[in-house]
PDB file of N, CA and C in Angstrom:
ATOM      1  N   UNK A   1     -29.656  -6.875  -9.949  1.00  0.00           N
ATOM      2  CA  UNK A   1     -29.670  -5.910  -8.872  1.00  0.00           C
ATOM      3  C   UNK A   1     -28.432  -5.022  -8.980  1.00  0.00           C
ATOM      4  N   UNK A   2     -29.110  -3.862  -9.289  1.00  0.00           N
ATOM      5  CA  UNK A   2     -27.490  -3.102  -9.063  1.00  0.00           C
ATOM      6  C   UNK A   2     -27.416  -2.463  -7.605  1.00  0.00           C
ATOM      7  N   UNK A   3     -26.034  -1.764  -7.540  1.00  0.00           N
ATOM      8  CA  UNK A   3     -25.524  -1.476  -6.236  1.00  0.00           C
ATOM      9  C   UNK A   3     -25.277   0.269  -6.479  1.00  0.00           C
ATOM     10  N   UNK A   4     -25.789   0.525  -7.163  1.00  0.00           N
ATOM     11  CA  UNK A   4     -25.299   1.998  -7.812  1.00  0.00           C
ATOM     12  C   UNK A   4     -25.400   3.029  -6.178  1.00  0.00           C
ATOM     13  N   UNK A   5     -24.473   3.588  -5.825  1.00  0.00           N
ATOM     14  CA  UNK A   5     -24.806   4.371  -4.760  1.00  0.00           C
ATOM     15  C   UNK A   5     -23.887   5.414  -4.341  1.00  0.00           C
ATOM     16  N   UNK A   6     -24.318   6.569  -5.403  1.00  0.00           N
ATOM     17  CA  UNK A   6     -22.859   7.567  -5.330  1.00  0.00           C
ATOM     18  C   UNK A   6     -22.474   7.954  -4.247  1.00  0.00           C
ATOM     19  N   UNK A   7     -23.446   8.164  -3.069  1.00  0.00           N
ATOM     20  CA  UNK A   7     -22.729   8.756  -1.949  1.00  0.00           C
ATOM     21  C   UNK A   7     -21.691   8.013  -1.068  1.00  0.00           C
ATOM     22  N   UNK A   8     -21.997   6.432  -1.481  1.00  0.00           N
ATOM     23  CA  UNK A   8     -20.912   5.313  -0.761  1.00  0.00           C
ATOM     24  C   UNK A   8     -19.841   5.295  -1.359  1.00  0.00           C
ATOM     25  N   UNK A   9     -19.917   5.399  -2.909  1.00  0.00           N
ATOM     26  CA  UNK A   9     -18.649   5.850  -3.730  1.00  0.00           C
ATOM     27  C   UNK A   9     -18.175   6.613  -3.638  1.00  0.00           C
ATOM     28  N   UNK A  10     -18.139   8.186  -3.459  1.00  0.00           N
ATOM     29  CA  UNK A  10     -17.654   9.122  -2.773  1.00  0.00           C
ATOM     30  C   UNK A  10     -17.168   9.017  -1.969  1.00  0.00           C
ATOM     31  N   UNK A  11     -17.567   8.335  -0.621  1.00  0.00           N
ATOM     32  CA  UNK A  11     -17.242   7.906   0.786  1.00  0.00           C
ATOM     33  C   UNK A  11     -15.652   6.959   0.321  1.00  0.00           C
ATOM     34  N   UNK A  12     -15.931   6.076  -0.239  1.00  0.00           N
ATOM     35  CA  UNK A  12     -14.991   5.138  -0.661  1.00  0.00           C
ATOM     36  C   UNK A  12     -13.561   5.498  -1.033  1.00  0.00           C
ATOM     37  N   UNK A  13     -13.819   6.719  -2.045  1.00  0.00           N
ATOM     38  CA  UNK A  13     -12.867   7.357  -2.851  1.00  0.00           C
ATOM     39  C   UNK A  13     -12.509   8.864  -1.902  1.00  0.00           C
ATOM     40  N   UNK A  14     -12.931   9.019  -1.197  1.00  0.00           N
ATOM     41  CA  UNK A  14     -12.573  10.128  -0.508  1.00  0.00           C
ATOM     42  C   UNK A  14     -11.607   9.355   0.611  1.00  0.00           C
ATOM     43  N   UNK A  15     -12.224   8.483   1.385  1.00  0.00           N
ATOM     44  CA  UNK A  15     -11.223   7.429   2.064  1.00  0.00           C
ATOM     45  C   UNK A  15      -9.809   7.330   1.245  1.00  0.00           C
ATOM     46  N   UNK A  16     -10.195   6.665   0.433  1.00  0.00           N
ATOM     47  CA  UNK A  16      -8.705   6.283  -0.153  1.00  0.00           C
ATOM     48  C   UNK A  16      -7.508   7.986  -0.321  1.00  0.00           C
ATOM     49  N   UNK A  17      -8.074   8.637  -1.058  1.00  0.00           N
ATOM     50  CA  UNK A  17      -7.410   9.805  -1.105  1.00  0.00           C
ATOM     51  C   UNK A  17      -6.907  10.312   0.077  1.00  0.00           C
ATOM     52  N   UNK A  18      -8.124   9.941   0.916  1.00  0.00           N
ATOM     53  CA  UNK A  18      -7.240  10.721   2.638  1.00  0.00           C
ATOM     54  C   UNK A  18      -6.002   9.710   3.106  1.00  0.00           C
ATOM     55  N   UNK A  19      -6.370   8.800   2.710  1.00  0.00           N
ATOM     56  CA  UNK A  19      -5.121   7.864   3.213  1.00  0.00           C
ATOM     57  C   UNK A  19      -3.941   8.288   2.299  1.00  0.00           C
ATOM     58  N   UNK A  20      -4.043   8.209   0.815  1.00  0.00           N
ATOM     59  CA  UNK A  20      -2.412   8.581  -0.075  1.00  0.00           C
ATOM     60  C   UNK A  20      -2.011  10.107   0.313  1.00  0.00           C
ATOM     61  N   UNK A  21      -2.874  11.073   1.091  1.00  0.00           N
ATOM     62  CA  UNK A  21      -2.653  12.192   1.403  1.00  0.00           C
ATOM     63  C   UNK A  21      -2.060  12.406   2.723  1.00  0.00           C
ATOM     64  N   UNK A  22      -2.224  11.076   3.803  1.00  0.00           N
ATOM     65  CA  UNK A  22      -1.948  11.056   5.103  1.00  0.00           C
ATOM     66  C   UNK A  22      -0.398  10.756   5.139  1.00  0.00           C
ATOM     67  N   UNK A  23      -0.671   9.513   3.897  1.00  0.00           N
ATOM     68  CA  UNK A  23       0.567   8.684   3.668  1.00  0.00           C
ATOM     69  C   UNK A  23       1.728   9.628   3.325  1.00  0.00           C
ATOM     70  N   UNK A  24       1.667  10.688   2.184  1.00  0.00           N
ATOM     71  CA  UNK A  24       2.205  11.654   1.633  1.00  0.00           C
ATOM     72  C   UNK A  24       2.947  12.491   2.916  1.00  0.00           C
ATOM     73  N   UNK A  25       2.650  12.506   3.595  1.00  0.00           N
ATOM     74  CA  UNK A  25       2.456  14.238   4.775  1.00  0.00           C
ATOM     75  C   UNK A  25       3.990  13.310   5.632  1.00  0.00           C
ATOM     76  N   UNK A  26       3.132  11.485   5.540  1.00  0.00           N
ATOM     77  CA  UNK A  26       4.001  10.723   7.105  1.00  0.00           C
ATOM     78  C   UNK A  26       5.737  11.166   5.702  1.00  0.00           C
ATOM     79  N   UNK A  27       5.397  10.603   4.795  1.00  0.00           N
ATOM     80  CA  UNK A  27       6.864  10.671   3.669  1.00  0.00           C
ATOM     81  C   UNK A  27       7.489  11.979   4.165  1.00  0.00           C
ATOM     82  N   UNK A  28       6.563  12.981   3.983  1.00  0.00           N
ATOM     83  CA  UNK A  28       7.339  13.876   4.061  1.00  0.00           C
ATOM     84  C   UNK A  28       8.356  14.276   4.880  1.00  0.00           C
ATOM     85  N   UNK A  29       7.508  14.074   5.994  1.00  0.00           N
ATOM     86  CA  UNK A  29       7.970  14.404   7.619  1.00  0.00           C
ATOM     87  C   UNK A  29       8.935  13.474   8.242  1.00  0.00           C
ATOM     88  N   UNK A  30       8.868  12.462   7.978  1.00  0.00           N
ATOM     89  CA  UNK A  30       9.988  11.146   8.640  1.00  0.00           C
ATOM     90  C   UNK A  30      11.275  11.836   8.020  1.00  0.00           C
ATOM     91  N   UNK A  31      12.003  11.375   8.569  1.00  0.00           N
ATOM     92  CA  UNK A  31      13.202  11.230   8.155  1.00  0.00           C
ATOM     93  C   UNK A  31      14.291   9.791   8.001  1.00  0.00           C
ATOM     94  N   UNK A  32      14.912   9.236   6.841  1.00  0.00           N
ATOM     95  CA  UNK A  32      15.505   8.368   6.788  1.00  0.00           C
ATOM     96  C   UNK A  32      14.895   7.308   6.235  1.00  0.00           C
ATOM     97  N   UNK A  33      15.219   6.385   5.318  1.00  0.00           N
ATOM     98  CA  UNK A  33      14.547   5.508   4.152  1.00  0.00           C
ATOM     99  C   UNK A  33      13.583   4.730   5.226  1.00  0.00           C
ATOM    100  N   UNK A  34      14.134   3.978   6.461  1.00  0.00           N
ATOM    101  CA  UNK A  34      13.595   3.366   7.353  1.00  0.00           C
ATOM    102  C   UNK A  34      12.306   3.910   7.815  1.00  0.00           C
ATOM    103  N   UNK A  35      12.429   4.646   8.108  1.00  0.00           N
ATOM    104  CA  UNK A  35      10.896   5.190   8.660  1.00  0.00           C
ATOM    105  C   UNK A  35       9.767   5.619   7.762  1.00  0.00           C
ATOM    106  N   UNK A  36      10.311   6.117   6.329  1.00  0.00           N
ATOM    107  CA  UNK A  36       9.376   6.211   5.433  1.00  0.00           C
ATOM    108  C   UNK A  36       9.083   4.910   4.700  1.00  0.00           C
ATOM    109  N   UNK A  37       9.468   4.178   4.766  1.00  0.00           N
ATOM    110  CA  UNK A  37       9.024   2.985   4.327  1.00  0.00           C
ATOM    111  C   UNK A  37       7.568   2.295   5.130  1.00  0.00           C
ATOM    112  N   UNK A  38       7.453   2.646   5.975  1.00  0.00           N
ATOM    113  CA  UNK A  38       6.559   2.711   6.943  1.00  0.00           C
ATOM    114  C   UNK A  38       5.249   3.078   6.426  1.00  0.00           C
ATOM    115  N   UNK A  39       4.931   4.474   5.795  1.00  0.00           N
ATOM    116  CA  UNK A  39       4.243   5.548   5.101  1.00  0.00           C
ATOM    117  C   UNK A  39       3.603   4.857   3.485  1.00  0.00           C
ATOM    118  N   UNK A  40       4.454   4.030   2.965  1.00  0.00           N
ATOM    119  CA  UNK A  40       4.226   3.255   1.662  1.00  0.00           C
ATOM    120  C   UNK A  40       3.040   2.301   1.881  1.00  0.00           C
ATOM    121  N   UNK A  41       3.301   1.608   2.744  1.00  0.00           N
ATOM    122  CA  UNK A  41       1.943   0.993   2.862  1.00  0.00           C
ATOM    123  C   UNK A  41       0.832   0.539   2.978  1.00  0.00           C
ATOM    124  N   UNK A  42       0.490   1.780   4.226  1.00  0.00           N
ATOM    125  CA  UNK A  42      -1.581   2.345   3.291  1.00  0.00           C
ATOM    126  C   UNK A  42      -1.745   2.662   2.467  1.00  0.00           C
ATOM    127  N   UNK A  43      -0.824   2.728   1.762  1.00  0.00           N
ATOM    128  CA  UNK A  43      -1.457   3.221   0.098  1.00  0.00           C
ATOM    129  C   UNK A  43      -1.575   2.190  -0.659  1.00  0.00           C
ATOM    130  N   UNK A  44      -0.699   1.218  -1.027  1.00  0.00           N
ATOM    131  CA  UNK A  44      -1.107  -0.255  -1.886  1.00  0.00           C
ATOM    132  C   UNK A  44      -2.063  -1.141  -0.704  1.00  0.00           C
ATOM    133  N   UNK A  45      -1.768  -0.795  -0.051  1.00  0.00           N
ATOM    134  CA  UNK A  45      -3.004  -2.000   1.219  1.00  0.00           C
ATOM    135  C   UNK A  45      -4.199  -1.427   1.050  1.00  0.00           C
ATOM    136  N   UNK A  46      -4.520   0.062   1.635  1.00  0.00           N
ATOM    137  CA  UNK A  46      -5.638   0.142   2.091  1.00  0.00           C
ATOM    138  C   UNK A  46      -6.546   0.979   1.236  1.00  0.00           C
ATOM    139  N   UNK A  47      -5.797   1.875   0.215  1.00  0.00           N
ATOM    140  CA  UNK A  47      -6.132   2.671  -1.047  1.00  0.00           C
ATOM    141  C   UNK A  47      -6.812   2.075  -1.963  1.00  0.00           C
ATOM    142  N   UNK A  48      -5.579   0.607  -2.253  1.00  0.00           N
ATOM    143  CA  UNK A  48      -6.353  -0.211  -3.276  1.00  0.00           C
ATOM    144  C   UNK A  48      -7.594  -0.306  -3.046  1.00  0.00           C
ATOM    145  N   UNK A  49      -7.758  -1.231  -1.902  1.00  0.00           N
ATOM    146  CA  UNK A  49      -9.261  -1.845  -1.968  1.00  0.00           C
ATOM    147  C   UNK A  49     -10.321  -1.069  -1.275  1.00  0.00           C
ATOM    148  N   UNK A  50      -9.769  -0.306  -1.136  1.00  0.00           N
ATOM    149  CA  UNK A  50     -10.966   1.338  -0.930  1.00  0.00           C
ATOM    150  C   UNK A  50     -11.515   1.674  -2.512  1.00  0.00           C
ATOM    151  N   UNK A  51     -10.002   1.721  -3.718  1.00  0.00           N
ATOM    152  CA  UNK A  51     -10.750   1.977  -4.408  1.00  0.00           C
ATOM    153  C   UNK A  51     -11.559   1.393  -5.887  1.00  0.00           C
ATOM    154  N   UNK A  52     -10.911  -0.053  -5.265  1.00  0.00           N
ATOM    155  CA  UNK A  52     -11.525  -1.420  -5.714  1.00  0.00           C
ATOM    156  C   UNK A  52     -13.008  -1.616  -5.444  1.00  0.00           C
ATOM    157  N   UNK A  53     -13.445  -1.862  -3.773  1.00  0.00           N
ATOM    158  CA  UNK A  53     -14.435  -1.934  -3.399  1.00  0.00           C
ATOM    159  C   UNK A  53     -15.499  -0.545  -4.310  1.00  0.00           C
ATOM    160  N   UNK A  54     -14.932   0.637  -4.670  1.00  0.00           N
ATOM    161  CA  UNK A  54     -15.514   1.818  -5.178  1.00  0.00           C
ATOM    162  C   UNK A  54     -16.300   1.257  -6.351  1.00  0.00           C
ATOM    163  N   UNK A  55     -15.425   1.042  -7.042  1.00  0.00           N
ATOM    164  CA  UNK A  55     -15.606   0.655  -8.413  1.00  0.00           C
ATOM    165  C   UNK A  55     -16.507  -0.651  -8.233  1.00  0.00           C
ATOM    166  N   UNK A  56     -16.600  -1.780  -7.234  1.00  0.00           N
ATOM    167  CA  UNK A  56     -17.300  -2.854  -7.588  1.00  0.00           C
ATOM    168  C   UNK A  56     -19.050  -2.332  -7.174  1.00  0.00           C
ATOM    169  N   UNK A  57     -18.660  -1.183  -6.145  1.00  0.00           N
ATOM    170  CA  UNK A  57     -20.518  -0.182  -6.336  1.00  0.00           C
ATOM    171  C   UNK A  57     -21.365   0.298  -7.221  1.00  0.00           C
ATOM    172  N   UNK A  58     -20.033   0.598  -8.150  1.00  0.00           N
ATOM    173  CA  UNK A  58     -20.723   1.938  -9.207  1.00  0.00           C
ATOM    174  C   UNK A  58     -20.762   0.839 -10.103  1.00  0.00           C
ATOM    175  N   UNK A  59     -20.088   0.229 -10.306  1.00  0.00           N
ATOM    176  CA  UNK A  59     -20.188  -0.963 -11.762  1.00  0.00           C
ATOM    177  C   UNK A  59     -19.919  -2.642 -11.199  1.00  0.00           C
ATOM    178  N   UNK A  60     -20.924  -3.231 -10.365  1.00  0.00           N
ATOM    179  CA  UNK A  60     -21.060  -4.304 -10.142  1.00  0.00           C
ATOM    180  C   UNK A  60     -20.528  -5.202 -12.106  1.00  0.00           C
ATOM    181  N   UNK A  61     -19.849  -6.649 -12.010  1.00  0.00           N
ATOM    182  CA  UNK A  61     -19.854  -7.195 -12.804  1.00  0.00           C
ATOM    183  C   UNK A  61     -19.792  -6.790 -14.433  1.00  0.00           C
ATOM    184  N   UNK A  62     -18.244  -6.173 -14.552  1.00  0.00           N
ATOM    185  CA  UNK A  62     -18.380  -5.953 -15.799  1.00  0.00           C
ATOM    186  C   UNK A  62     -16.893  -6.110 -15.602  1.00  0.00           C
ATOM    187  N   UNK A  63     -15.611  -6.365 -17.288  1.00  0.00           N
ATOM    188  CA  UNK A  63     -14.753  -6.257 -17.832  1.00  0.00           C
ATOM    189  C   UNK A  63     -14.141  -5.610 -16.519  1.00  0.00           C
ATOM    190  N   UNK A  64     -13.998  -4.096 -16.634  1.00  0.00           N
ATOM    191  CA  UNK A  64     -13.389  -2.821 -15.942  1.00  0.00           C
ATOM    192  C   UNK A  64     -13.285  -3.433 -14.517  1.00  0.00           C
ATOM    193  N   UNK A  65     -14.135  -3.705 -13.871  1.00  0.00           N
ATOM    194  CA  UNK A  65     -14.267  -4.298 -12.557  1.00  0.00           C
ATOM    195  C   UNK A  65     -13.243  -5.142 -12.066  1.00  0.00           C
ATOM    196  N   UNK A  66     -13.647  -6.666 -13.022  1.00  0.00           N
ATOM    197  CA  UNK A  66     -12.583  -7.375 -12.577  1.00  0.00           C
ATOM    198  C   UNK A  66     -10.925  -7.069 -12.919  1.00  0.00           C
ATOM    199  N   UNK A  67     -10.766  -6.182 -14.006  1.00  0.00           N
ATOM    200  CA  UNK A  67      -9.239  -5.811 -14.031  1.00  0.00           C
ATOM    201  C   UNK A  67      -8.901  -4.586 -12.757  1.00  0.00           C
ATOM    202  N   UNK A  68     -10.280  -4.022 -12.099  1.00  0.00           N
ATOM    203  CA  UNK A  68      -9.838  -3.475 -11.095  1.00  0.00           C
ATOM    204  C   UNK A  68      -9.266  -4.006  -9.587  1.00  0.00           C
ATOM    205  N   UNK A  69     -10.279  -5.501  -9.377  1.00  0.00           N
ATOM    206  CA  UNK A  69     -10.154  -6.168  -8.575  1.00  0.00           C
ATOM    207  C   UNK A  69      -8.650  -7.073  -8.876  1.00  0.00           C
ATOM    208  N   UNK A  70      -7.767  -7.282 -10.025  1.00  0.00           N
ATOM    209  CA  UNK A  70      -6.630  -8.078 -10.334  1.00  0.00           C
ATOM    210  C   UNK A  70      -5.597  -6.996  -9.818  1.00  0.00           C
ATOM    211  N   UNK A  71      -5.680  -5.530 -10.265  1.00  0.00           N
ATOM    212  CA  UNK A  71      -4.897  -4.767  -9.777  1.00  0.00           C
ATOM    213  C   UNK A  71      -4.622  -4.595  -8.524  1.00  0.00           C
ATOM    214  N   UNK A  72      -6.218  -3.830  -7.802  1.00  0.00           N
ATOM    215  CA  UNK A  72      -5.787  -4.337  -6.321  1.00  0.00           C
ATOM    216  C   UNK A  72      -5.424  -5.521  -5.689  1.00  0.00           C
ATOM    217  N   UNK A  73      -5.464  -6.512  -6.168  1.00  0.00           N
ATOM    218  CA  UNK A  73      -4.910  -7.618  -5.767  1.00  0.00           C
ATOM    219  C   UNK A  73      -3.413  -7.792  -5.814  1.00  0.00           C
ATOM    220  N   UNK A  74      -3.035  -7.476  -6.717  1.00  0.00           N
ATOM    221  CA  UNK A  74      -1.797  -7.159  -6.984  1.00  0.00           C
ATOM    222  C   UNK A  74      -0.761  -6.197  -6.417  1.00  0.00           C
ATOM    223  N   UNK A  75      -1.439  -4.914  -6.503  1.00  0.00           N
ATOM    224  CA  UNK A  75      -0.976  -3.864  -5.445  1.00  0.00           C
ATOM    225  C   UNK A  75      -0.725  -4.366  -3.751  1.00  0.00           C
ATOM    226  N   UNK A  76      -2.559  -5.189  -3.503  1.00  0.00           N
ATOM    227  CA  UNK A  76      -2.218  -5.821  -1.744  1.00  0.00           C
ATOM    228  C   UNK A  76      -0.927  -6.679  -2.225  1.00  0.00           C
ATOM    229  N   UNK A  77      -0.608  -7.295  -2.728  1.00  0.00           N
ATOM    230  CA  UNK A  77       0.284  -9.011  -2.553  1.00  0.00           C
ATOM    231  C   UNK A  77       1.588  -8.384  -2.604  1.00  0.00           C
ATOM    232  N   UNK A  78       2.007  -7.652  -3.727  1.00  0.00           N
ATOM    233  CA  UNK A  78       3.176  -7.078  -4.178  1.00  0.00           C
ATOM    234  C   UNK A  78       3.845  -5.845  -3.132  1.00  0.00           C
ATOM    235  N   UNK A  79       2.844  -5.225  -2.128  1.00  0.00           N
ATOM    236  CA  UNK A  79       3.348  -3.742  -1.759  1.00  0.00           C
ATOM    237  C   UNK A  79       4.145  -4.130  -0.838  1.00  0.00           C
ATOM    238  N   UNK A  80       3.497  -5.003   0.290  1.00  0.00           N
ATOM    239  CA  UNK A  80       4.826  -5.398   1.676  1.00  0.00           C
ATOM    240  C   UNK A  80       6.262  -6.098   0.977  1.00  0.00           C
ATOM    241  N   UNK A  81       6.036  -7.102  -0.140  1.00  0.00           N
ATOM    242  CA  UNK A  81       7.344  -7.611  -1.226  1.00  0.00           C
ATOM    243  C   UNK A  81       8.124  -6.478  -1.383  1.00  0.00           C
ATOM    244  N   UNK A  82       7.732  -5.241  -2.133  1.00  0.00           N
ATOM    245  CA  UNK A  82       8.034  -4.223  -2.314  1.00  0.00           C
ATOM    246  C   UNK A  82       8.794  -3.274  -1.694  1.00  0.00           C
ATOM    247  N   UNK A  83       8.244  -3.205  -0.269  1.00  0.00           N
ATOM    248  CA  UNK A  83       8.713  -2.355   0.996  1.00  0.00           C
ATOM    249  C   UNK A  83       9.895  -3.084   1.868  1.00  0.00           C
ATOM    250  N   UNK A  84       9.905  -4.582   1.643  1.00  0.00           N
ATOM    251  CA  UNK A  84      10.730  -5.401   2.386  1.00  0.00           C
ATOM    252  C   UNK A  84      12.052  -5.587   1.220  1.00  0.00           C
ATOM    253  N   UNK A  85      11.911  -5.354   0.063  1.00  0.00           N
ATOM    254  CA  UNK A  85      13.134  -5.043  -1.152  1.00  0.00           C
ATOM    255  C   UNK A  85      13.581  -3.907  -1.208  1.00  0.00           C
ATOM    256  N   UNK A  86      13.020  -2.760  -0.999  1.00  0.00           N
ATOM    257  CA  UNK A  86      13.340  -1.349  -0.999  1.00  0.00           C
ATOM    258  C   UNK A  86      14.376  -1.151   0.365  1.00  0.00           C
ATOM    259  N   UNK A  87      13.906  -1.922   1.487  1.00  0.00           N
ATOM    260  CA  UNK A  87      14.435  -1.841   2.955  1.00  0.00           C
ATOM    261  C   UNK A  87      15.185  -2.893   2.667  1.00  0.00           C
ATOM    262  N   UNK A  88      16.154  -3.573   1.947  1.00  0.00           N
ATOM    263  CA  UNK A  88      17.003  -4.412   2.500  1.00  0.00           C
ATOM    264  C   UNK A  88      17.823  -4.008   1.082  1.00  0.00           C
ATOM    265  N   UNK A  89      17.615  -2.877   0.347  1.00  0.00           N
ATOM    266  CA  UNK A  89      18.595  -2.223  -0.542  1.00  0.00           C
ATOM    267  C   UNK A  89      18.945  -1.039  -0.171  1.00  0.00           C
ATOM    268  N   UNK A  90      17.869  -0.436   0.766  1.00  0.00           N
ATOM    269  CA  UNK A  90      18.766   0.518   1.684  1.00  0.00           C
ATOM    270  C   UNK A  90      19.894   0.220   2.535  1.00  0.00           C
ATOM    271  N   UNK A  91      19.620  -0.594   3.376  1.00  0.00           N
ATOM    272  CA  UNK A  91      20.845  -1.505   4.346  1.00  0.00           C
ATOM    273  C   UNK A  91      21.433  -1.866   3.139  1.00  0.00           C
ATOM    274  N   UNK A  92      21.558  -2.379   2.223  1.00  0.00           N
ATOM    275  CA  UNK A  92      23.227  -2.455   1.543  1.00  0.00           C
ATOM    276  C   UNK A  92      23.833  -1.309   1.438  1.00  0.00           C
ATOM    277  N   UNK A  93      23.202  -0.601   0.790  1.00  0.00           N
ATOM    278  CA  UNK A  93      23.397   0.484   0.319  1.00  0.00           C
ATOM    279  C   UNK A  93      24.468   0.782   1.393  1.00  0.00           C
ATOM    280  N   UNK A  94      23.896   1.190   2.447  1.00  0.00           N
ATOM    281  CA  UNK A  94      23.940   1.446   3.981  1.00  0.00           C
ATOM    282  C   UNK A  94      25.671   0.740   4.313  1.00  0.00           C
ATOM    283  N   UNK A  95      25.625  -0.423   4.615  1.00  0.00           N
ATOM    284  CA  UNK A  95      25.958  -1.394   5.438  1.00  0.00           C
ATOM    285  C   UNK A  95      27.341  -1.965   3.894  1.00  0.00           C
ATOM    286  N   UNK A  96      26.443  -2.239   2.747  1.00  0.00           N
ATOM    287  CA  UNK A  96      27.511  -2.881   1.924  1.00  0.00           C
ATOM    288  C   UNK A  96      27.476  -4.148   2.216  1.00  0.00           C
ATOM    289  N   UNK A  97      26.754  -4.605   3.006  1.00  0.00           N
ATOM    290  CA  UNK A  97      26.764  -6.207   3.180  1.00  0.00           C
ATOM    291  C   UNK A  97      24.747  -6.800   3.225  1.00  0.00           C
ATOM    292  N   UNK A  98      25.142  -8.366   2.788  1.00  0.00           N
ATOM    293  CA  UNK A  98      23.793  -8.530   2.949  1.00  0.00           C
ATOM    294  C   UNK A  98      23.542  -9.458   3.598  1.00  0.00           C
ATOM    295  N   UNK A  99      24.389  -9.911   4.617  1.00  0.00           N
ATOM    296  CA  UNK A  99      24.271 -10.595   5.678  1.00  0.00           C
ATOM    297  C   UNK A  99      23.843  -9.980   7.004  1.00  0.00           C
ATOM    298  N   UNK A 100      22.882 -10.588   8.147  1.00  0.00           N
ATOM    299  CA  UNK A 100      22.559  -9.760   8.879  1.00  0.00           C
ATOM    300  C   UNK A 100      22.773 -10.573  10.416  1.00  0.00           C
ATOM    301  N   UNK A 101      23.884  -9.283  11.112  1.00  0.00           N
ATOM    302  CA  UNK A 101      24.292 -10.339  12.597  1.00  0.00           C
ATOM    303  C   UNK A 101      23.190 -10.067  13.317  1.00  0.00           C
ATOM    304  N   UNK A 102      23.814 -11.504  14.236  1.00  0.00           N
ATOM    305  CA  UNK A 102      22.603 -11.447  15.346  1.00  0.00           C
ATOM    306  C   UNK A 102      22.089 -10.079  15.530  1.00  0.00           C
ATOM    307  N   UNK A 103      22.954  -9.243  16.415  1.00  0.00           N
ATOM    308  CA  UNK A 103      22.837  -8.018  17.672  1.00  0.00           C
ATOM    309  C   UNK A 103      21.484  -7.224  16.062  1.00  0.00           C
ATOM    310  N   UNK A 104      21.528  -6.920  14.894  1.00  0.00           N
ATOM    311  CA  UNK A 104      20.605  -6.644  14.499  1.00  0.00           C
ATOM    312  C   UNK A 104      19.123  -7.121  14.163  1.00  0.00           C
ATOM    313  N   UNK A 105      19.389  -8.528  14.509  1.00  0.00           N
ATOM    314  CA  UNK A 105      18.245  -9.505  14.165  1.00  0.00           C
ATOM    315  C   UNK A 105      17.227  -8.752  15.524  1.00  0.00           C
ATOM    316  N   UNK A 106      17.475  -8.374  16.451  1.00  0.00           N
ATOM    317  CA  UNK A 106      17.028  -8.422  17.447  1.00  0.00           C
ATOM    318  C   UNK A 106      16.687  -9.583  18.656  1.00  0.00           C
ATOM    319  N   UNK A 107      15.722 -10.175  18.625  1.00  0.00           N
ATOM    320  CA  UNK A 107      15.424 -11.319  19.617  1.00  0.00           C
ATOM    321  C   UNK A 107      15.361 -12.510  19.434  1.00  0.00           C
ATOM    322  N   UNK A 108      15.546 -12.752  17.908  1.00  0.00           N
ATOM    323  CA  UNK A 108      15.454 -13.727  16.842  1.00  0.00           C
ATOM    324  C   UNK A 108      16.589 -14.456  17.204  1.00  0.00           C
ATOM    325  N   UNK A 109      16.817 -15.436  17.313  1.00  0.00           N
ATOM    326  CA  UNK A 109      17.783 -16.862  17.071  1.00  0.00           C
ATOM    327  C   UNK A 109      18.518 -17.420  15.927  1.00  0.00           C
TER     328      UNK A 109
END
């Protein structure tokens, strides 16, 4: 049984693009590493498997597929890792230290 169904693939891949394009606009416009870090992550979260799910329509069960499905997998697992390393090399950067006091922890103990 195939799943062949260009107009859902389209749908799929047009999704994803509006999101790295939404994502793009939030980068632009924020100001300060903190807030654009924010902007990074519909794009490995929700891009991927927009355009994972794409690809498993047009080509159910083949080679290409599953290295598409390892990538997005990879992209989901790795991007918040990613965004939470990028944001705690800004604060050095920042700060010069990598210890973090209470009064910034916020409500945390």
């Amino acid at each position: 049984m195939t799943l062949h169904h260009p107009v859902l693939t389209s749908g799929l891949l047009s999704a994803a693009v509006a999101i790295a394009l939404m994502a793009a606009v939030g980068l632009w416009v924020m100001r300060g590493p903190f807030n654009k870090l924010h902007y990074v992550a519909p794009v490995s979260l929700l891009s991927s498997v927009l355009i994972a799910v794409a690809v498993i329509v047009e080509r159910p069960l083949t080679p290409s597929t599953v290295k598409v499905i390892v990538i997005a997998f990879l992209l989901f697992v790795s991007g918040p890792v990613t965004t939470h390393l990028t944001a705690r090399a800004a604060r050095h950067r920042r700060v010069r230290k990598l210890d973090i006091k209470r009064e910034e922890a916020g409500t945390r103990s």
